[in-house]
N, C-alpha and C. Protein backbone atom coordinates (compact mmCIF):
# COMPACT_ATOMS: atom_id res chain seq x y z
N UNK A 1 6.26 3.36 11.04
CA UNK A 1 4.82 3.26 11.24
C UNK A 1 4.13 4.33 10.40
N UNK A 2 3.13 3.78 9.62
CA UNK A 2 2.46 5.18 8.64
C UNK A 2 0.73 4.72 9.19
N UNK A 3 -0.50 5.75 8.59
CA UNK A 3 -1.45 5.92 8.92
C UNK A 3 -2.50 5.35 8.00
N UNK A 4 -2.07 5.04 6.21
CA UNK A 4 -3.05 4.56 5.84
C UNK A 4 -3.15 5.96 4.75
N UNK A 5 -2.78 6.92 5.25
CA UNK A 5 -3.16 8.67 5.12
C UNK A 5 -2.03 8.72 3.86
N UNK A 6 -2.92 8.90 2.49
CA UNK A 6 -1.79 8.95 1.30
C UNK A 6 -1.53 10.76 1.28
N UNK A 7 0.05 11.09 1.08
CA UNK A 7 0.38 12.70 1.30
C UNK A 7 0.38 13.56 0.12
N UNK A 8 0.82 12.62 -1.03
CA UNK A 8 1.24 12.61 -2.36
C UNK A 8 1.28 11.85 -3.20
N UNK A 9 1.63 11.62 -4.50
CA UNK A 9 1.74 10.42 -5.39
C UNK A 9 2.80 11.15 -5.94
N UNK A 10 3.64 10.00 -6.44
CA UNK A 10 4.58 9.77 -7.01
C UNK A 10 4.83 9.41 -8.30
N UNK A 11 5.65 9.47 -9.32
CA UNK A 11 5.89 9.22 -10.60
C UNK A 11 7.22 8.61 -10.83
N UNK A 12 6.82 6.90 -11.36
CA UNK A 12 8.40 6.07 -11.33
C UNK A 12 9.08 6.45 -12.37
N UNK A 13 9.97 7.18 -12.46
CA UNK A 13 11.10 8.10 -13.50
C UNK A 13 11.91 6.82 -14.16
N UNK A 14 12.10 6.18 -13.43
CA UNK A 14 13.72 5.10 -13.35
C UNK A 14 13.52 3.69 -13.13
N UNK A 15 13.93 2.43 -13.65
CA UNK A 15 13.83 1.56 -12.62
C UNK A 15 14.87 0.49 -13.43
N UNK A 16 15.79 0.38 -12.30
CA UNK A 16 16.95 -0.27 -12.82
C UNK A 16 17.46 -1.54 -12.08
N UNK A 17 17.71 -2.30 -12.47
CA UNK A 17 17.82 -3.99 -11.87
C UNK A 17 19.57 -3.82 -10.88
N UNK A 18 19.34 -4.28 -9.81
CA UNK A 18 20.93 -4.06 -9.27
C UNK A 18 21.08 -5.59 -8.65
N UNK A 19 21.75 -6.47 -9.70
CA UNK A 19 21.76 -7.82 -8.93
C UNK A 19 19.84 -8.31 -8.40
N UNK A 20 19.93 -8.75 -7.33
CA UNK A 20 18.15 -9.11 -7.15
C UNK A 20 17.71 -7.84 -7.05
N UNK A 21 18.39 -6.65 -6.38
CA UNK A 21 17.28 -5.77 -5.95
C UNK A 21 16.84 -5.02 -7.67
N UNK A 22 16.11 -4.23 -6.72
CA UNK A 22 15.61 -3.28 -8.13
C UNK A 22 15.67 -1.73 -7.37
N UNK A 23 16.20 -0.58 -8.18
CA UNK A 23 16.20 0.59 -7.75
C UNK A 23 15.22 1.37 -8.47
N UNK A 24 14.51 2.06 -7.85
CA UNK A 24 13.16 3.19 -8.36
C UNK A 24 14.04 4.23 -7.95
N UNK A 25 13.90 5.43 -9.27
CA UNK A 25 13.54 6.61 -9.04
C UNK A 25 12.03 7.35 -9.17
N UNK A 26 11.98 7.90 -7.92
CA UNK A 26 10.47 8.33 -7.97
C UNK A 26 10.39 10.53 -7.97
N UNK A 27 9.67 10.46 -8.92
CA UNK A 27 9.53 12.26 -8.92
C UNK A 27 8.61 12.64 -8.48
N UNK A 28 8.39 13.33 -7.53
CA UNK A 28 7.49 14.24 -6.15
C UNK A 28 7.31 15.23 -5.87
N UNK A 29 6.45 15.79 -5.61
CA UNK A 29 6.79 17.74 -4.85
C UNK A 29 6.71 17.02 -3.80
N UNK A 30 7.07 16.39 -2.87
CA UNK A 30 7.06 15.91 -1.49
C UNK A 30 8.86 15.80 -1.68
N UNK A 31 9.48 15.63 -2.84
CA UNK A 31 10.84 15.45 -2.73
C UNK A 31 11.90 16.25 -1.60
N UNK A 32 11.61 17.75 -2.22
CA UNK A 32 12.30 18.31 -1.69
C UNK A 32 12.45 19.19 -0.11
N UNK A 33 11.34 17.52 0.68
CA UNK A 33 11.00 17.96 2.08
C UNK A 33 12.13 16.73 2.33
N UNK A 34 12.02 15.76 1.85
CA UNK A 34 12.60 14.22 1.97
C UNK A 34 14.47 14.50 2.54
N UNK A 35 14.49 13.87 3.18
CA UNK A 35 15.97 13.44 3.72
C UNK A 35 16.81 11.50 3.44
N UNK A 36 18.09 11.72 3.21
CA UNK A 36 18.66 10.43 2.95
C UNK A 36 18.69 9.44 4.26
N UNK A 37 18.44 8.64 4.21
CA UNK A 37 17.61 7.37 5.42
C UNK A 37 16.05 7.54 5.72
N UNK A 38 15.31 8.47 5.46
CA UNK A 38 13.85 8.49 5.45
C UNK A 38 13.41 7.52 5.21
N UNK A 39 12.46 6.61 5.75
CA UNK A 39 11.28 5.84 5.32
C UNK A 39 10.14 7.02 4.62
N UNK A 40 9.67 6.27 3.44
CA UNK A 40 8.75 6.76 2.59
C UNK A 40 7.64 5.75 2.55
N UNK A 41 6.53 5.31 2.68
CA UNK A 41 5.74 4.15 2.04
C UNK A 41 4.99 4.30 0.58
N UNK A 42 5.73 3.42 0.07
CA UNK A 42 5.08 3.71 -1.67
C UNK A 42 4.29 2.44 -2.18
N UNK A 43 2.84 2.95 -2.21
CA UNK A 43 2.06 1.87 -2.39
C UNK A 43 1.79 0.99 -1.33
N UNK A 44 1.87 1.85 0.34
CA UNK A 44 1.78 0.63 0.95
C UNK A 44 3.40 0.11 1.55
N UNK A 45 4.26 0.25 1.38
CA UNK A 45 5.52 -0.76 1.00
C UNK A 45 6.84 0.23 1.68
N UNK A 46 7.19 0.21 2.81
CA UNK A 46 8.00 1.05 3.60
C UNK A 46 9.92 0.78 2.72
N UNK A 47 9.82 1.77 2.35
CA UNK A 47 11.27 1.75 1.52
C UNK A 47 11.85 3.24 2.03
N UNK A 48 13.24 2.89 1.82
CA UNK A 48 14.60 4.39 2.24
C UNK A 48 14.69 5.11 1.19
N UNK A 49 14.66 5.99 1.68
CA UNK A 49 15.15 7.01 0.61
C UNK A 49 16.67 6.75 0.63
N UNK A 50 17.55 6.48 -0.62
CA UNK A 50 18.85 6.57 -0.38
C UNK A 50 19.93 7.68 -1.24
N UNK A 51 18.46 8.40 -1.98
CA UNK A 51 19.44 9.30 -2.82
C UNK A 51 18.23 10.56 -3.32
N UNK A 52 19.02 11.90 -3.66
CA UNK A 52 17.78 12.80 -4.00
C UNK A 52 18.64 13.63 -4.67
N UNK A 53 17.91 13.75 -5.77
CA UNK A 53 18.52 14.79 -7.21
C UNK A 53 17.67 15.66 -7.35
N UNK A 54 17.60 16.62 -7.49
CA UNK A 54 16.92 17.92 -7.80
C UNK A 54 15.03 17.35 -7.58
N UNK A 55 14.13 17.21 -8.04
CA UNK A 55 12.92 16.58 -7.59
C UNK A 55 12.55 15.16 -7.63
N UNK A 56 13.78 14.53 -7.74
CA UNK A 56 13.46 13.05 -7.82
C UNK A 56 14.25 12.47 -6.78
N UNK A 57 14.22 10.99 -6.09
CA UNK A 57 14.81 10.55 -5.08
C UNK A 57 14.68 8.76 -5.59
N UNK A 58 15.90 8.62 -4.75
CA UNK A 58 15.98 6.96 -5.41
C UNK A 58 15.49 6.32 -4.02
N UNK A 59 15.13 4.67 -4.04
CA UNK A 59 14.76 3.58 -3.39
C UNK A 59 15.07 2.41 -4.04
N UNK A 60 15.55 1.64 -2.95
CA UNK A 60 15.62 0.44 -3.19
C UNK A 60 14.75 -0.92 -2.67
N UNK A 61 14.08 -2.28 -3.35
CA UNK A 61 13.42 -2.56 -2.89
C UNK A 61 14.01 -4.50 -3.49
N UNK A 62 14.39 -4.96 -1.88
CA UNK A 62 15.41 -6.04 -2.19
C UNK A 62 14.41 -7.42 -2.62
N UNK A 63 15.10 -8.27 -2.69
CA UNK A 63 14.25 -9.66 -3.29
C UNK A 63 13.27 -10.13 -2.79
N UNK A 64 12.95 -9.87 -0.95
CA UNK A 64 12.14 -10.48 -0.50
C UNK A 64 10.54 -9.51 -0.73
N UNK A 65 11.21 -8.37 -0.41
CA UNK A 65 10.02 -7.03 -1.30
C UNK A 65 9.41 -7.49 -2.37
N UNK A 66 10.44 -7.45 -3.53
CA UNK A 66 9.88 -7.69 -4.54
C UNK A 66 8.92 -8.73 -4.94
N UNK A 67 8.58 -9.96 -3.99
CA UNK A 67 8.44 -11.88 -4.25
C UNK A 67 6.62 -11.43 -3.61
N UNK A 68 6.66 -10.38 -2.43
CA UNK A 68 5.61 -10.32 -1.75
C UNK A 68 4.48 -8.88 -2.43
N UNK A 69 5.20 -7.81 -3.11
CA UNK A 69 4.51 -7.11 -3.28
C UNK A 69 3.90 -7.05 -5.10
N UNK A 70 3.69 -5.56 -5.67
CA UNK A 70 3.72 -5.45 -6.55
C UNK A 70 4.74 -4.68 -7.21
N UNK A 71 5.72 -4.41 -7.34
CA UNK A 71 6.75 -3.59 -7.21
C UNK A 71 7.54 -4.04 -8.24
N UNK A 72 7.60 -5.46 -8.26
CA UNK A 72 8.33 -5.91 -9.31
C UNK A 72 7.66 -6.19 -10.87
N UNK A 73 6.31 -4.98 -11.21
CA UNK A 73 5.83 -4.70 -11.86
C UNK A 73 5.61 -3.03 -12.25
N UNK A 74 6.30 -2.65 -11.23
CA UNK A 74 6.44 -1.12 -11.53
C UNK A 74 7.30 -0.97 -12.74
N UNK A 75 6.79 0.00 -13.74
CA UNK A 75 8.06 0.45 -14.77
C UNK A 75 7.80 2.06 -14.64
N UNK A 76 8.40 2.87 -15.64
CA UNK A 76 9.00 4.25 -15.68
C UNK A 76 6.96 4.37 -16.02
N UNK A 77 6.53 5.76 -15.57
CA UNK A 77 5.52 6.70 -15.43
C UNK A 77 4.12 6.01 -14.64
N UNK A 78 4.41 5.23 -14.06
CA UNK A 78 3.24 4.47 -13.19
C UNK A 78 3.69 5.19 -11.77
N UNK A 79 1.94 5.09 -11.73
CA UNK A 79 2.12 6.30 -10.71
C UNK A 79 1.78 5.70 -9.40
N UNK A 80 2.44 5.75 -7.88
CA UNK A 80 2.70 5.51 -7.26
C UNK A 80 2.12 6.59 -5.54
N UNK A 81 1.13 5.37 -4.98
CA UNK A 81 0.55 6.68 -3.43
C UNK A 81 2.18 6.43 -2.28
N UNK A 82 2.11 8.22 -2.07
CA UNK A 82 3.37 8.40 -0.68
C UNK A 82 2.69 8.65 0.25
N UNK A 83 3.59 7.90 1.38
CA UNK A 83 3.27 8.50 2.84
C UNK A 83 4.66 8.37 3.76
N UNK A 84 5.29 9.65 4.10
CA UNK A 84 6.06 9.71 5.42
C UNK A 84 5.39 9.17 6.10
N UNK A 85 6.29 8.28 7.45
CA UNK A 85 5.79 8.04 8.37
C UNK A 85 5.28 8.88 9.89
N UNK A 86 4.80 8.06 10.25
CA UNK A 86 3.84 8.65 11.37
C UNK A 86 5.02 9.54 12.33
N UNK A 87 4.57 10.77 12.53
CA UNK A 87 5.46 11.38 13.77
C UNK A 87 4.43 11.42 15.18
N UNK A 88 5.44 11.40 16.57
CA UNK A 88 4.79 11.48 17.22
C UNK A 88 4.04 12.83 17.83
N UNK A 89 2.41 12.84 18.07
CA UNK A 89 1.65 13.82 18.21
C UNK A 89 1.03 14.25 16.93
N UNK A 90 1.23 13.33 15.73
CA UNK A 90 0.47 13.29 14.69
C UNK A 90 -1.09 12.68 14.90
N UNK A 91 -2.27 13.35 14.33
CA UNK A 91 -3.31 12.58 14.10
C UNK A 91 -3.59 11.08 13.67
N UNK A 92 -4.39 9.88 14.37
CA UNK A 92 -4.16 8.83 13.66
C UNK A 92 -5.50 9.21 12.89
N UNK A 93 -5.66 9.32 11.42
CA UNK A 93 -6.84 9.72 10.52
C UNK A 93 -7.10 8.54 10.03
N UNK A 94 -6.24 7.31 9.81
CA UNK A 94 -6.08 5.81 9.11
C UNK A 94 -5.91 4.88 10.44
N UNK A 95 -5.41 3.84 10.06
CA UNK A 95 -5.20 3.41 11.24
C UNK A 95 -3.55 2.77 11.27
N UNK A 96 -3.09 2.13 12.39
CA UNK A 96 -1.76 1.82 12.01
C UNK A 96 -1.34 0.52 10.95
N UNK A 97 -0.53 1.68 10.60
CA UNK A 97 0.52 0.72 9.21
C UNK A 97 1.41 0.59 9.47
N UNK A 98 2.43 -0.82 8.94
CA UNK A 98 3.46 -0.62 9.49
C UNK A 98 4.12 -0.58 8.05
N UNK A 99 4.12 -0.50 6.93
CA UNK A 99 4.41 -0.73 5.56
C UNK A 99 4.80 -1.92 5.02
N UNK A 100 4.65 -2.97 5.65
CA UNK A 100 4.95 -4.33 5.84
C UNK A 100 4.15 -5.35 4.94
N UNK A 101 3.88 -4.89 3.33
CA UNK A 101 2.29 -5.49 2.83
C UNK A 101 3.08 -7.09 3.08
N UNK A 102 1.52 -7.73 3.39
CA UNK A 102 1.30 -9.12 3.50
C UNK A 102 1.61 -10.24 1.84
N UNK A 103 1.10 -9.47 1.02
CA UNK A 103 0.66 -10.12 -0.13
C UNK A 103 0.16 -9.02 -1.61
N UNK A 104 -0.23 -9.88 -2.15
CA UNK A 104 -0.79 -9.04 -3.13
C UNK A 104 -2.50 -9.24 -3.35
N UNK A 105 -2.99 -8.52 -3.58
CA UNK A 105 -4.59 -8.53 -4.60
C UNK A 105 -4.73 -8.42 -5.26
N UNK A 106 -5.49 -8.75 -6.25
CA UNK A 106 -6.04 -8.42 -7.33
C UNK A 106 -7.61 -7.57 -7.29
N UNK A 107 -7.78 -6.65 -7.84
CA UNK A 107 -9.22 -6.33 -8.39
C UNK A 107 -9.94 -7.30 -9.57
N UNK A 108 -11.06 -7.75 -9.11
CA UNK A 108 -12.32 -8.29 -9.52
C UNK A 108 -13.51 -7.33 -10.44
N UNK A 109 -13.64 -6.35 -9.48
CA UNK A 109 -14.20 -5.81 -10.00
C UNK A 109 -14.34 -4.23 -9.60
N UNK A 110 -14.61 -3.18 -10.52
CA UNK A 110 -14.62 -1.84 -10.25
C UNK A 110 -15.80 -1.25 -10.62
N UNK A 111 -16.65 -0.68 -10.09
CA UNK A 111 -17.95 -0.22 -10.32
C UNK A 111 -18.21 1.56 -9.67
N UNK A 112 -18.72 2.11 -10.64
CA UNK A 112 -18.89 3.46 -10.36
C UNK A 112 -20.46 3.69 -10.09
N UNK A 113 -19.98 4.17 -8.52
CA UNK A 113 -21.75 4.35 -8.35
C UNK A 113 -22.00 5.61 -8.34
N UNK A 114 -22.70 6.60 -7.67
CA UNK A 114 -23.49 7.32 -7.66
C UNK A 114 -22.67 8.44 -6.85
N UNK A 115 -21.30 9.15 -7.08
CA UNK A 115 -20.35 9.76 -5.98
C UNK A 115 -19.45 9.10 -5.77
N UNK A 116 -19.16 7.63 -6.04
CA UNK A 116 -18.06 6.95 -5.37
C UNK A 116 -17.84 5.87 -6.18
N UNK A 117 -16.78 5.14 -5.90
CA UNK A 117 -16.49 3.92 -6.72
C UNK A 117 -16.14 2.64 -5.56
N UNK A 118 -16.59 1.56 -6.13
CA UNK A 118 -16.47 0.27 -5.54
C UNK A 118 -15.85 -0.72 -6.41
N UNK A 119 -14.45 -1.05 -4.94
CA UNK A 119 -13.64 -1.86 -5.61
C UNK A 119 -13.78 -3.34 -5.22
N UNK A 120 -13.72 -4.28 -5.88
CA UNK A 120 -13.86 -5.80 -5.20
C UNK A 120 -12.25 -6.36 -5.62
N UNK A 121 -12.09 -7.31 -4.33
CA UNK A 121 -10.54 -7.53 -4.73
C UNK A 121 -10.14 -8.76 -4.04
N UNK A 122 -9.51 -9.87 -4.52
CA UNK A 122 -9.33 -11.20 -3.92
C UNK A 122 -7.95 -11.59 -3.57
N UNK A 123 -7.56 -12.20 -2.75
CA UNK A 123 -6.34 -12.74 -2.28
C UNK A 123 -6.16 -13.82 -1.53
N UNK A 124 -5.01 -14.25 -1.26
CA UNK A 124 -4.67 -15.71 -1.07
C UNK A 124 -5.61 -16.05 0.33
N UNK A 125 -6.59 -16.87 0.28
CA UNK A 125 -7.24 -17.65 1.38
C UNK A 125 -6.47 -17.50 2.86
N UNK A 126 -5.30 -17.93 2.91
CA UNK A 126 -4.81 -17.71 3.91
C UNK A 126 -4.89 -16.76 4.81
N UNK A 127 -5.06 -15.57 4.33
CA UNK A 127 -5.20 -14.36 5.13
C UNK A 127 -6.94 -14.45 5.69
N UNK A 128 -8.00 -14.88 4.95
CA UNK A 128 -9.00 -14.85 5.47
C UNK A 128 -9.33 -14.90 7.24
N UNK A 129 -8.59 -15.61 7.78
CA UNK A 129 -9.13 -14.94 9.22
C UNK A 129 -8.06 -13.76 9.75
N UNK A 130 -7.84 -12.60 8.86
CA UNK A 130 -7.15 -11.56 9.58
C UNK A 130 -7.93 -10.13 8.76
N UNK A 131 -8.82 -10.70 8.32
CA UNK A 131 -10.14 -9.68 8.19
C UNK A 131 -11.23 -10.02 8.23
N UNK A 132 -12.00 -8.52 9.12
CA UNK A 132 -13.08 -9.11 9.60
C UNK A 132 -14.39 -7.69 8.77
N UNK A 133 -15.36 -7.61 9.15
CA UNK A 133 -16.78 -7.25 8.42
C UNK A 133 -16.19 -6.21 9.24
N UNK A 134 -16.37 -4.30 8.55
CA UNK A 134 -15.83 -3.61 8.99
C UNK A 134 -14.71 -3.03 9.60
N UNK A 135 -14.08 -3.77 9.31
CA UNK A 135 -12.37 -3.91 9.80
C UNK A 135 -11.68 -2.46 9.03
N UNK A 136 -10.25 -3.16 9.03
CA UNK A 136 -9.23 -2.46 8.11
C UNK A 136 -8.51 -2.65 7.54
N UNK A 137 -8.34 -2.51 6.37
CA UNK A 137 -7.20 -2.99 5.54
C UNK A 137 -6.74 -1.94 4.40
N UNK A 138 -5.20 -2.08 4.78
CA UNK A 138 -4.82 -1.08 3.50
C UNK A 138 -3.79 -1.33 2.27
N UNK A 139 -4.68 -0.62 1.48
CA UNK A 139 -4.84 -1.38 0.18
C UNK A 139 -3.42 -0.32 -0.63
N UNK A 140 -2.69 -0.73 -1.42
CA UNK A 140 -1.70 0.07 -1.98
C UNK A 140 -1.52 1.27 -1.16
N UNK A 141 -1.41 1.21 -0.01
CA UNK A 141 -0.87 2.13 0.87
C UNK A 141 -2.68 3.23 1.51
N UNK A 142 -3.28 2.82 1.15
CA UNK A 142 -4.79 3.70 1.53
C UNK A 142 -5.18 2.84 2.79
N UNK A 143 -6.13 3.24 4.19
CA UNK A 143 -6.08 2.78 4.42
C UNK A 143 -7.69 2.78 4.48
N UNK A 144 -8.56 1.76 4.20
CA UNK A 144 -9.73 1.15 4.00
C UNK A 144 -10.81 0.60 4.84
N UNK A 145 -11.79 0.94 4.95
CA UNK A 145 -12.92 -0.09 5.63
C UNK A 145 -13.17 -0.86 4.78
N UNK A 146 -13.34 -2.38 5.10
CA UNK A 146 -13.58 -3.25 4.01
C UNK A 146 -14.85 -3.84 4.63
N UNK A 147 -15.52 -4.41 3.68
CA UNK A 147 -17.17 -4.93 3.72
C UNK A 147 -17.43 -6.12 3.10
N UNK A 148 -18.55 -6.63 2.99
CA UNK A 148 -19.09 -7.79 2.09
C UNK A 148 -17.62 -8.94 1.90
N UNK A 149 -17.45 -9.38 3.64
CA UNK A 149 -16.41 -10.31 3.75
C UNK A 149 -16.71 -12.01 3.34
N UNK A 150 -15.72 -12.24 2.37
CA UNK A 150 -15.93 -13.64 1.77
C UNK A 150 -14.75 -14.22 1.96
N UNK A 151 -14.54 -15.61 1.78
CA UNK A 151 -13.18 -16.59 2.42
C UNK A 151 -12.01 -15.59 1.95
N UNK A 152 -12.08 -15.03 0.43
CA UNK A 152 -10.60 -14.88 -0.01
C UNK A 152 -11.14 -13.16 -0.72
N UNK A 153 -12.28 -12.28 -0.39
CA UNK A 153 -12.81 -11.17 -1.08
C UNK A 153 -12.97 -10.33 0.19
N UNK A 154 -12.88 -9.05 -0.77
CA UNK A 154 -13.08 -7.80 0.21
C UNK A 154 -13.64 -6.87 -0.91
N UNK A 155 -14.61 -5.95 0.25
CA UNK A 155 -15.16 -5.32 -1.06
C UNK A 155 -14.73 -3.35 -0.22
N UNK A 156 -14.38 -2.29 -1.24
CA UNK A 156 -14.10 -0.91 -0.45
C UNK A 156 -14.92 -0.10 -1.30
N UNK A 157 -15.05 0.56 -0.52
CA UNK A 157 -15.60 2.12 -1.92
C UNK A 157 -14.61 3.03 -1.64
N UNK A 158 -14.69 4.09 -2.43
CA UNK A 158 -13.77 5.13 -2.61
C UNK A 158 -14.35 5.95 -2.51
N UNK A 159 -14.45 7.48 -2.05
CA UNK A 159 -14.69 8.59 -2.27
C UNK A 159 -13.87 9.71 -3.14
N UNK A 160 -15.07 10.68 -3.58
CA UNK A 160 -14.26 11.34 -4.91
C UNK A 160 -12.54 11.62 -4.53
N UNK A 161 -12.50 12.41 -3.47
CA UNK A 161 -11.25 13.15 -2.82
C UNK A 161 -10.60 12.41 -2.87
N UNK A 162 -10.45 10.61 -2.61
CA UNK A 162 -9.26 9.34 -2.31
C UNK A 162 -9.56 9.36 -3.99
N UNK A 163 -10.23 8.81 -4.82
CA UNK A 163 -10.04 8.48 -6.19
C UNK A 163 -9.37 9.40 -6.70
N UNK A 164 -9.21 10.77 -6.49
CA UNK A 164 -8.52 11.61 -7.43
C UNK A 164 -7.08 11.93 -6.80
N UNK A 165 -6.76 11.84 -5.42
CA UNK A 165 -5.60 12.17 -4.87
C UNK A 165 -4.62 11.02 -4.83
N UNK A 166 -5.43 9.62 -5.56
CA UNK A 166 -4.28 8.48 -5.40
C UNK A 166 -4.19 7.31 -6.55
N UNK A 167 -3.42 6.76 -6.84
CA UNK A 167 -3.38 5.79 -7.63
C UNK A 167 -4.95 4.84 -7.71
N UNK A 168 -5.92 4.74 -7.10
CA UNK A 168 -6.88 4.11 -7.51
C UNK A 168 -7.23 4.59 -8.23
N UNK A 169 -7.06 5.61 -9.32
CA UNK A 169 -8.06 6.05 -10.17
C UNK A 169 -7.45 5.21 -11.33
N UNK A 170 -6.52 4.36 -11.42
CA UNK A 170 -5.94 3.61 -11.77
C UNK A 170 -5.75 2.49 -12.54
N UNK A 171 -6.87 2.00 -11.16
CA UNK A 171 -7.30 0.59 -10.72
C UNK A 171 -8.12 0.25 -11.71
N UNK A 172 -8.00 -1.00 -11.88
CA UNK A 172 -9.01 -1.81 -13.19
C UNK A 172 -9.16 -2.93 -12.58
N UNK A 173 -10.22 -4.18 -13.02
CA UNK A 173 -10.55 -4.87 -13.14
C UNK A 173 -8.85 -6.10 -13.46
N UNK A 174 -8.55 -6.77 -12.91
CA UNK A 174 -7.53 -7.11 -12.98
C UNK A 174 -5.88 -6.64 -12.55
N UNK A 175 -5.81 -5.26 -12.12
CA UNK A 175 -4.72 -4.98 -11.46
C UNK A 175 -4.47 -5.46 -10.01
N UNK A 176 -3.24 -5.60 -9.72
CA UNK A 176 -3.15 -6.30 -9.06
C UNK A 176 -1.86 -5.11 -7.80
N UNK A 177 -2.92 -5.27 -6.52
CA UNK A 177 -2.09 -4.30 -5.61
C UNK A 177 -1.91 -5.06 -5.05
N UNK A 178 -1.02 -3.83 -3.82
CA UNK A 178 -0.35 -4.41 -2.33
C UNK A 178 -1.52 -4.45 -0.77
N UNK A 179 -1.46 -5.32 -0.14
CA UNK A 179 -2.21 -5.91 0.75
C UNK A 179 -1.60 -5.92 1.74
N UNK A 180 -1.90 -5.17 3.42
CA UNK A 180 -1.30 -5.28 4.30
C UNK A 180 -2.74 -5.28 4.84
N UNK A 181 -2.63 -6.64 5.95
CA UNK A 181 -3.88 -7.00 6.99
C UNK A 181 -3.42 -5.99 8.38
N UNK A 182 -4.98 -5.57 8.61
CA UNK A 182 -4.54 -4.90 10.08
C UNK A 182 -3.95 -5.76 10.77
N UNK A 183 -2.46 -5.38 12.00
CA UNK A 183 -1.76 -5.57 12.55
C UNK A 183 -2.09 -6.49 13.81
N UNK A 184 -3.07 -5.43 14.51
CA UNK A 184 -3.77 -6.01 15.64
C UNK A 184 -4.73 -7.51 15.65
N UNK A 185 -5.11 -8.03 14.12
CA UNK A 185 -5.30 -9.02 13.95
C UNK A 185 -4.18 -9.95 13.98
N UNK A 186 -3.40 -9.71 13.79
CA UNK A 186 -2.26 -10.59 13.33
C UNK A 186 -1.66 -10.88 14.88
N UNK A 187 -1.75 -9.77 15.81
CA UNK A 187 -1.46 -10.30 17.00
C UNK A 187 -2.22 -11.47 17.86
N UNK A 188 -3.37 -11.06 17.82
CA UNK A 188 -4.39 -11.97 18.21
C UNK A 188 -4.26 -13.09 17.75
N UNK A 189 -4.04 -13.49 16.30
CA UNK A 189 -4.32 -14.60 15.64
C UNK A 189 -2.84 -15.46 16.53
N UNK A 190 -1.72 -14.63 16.41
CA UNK A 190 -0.47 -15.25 17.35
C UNK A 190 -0.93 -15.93 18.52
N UNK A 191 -1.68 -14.81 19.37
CA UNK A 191 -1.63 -15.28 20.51
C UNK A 191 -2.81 -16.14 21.11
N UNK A 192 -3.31 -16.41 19.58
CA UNK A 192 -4.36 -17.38 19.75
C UNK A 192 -3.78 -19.11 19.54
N UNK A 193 -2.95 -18.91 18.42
CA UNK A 193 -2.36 -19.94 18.40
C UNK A 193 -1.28 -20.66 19.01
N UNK A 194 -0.69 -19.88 20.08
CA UNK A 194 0.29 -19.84 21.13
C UNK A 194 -0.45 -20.54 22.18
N UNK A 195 -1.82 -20.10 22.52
CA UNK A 195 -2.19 -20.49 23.66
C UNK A 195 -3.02 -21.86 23.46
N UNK A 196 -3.09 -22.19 21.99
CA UNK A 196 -3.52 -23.47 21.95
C UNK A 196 -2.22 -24.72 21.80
N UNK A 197 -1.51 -24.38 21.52
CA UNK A 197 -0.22 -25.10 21.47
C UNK A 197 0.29 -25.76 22.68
């Protein structure tokens, strides 16, 4: 379970094909807190730590990862938001993640306003009733108020402190991130359709 709350960013050193999966090495000053079986969320995307060399640490991220996120577009120096997961008696500052992205997005559009930047970003229709006007959604691992809700659009702003501490500074007009719908929608929507059945 993570918060939305990015700790660090990361730098993909490595990335090597193993049969379907694909292995990242990622380089961190968060490395040399990291332990072997750790969940890390990178970009959103709950992966193990399974190996750690002097400031770098490996992950693996298997076929079904790869089909749903963006990951299987990562190469060597793309830079990448971390978050350990949630401990208990930690602050919730985001809201809950489970690193589980849904899908992918794309950015539409990126606009710099006046202190902040606004991102617009579209994805598969389907998800449209698991966000709502003021909600939450987190976007390559950030976790977001989203606004100006349309069937398949979401619109966020950024503040200076998130644009400079994370991979959105990144973001363009056409990149394409990871998408995880708040959780608690997804229950509802279950047990909405359970009880009509």
């Amino acid at each position: 379970m993570f918060t939305g709350i990015i700790e660090a960013t990361g730098i993909i050193t490595d990335v090597i094909a193993s049969g379907s999966n694909i292995d990242f090495w990622v380089e961190s000053k968060i490395t040399p807190e990291l332990k072997i079986d750790q969940s890390v969320a990178h970009n959103g995307v709950c992966l193990t730590v399974v190996a750690i060399e002097n400031n770098s640490y490996k992950v693996t991220a298997v076929a079904e990862t790869l089909q749903k996120t963006n990951l299987g577009w990562w190469k060597a120096g793309d830079m990448v938001n971390l978050e350990r997961s949630l401990r208990l008696g930690d602050r919730l500052d985001g809201h809950f993640v489970q690193g589980h992205a849904d899908a992918t997005a794309t950015c539409v559009e990126k606009q710099i306003l006046d202190g902040s930047w606004l991102f617009r970003f579209t994805y598969d229709a389907q998800f449209a009733p698991l966000v709502i006007e003021k909600g939450s959604a987190c976007i390559n691992g950030v976790s977001l108020t989203v606004f100006n809700i349309k069937e398949n659009e979401l619109t966020v702003t950024i503040i200076p402190y998130t644009y400079e501490h994370t991979n959105f500074q990144q973001i363009e007009a056409g990149t394409v991130v990871n998408i995880e719908f708040d959780v608690l929608g997804k229950y509802l929507l279950r047990q909405q359709a359970l009880t009509k059945a």
